[in-house]
Protein backbone atom coordinates (compact mmCIF):
# COMPACT_ATOMS: atom_id res chain seq x y z
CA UNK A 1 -9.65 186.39 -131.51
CA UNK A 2 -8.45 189.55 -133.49
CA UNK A 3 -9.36 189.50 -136.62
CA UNK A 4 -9.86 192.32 -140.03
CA UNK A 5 -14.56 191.67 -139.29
CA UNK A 6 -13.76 192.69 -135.66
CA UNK A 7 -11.83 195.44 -136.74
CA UNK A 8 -14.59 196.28 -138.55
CA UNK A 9 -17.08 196.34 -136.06
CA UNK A 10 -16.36 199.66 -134.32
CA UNK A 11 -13.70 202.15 -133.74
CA UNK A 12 -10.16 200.62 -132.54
CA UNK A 13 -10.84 202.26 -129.22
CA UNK A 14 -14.02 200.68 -128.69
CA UNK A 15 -12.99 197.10 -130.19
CA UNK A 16 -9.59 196.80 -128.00
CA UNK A 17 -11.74 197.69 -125.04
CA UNK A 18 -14.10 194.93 -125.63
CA UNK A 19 -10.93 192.43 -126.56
CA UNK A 20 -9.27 193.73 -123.35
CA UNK A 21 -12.67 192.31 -121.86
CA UNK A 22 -12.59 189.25 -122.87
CA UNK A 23 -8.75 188.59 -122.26
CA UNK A 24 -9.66 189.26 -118.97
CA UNK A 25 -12.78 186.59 -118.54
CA UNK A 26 -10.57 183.81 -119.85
CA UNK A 27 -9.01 181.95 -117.36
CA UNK A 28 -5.70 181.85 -119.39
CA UNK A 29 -5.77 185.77 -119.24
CA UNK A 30 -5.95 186.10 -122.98
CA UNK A 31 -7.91 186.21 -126.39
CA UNK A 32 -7.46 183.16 -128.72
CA UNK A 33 -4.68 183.33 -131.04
CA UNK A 34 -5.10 181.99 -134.77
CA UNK A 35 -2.68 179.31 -133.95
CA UNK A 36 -4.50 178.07 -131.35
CA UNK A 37 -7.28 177.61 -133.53
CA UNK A 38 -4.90 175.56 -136.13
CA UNK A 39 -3.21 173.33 -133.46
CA UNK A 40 -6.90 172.15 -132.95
CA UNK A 41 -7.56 171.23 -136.10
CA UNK A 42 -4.61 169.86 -136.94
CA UNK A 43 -4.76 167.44 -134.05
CA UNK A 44 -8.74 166.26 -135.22
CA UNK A 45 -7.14 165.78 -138.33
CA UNK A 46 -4.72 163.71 -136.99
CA UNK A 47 -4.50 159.80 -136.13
CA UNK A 48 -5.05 160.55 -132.84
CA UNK A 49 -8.17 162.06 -132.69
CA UNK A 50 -9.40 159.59 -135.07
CA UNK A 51 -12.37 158.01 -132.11
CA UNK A 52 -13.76 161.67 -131.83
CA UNK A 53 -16.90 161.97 -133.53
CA UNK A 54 -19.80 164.38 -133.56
CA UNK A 55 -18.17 166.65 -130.82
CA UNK A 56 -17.83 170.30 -130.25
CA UNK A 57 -14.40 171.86 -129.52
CA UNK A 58 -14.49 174.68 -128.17
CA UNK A 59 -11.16 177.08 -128.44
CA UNK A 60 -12.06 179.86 -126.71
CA UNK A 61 -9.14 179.89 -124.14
CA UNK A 62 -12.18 179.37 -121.34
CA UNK A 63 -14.24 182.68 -122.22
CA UNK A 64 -17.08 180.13 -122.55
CA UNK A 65 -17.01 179.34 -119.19
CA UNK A 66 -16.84 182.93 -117.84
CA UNK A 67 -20.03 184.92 -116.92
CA UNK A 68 -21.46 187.39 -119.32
CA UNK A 69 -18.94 190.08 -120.89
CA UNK A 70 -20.63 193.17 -121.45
C-alpha cells in the first residue's frame, strides 16, 4: 500500500518501481488500497464476523502468496 513511510523510504523513482513490483506479484494486478484495509475491519467488527477468533487476515491483495519480490 502507498503510504507518506514508503514515500520515505527512497527516491519516488526507486519506490514506484518497487510498488510497480508488487502490483505485479498480486494476483489482482494491484497494491492494496487503504479502503481495502477498512472494509476488513469493518466487517471483523461486525456481527458477522463475530465466530472469528484468534485469526490472521491477511489484506495483501495475494502478494503473500507470490514468490519473492526483489
Amino acid at each position: 500500500m502507498r503510504t507518506p513511510l514508503n514515500a520515505e523510504k527512497g527516491d519516488a523513482e526507486f519506490v514506484e518501481a518497487y510498488a510497480r513490483r508488487f502490483a505485479a506479484a498480486s494476483p489482482l494486478g494491484r497494491l492494496v488500497e487503504p479502503a481495502d484495509i477498512a472494509h476488513a475491519v469493518a466487517f471483523l467488527l461486525s456481527a458477522r464476523a463475530g465466530a472469528i477468533t484468534g485469526e490472521t487476515l491477511h489484506v495483501t491483495a495475494g502478494t503473500h502468496l507470490a514468490p519473492h519480490i526483489p
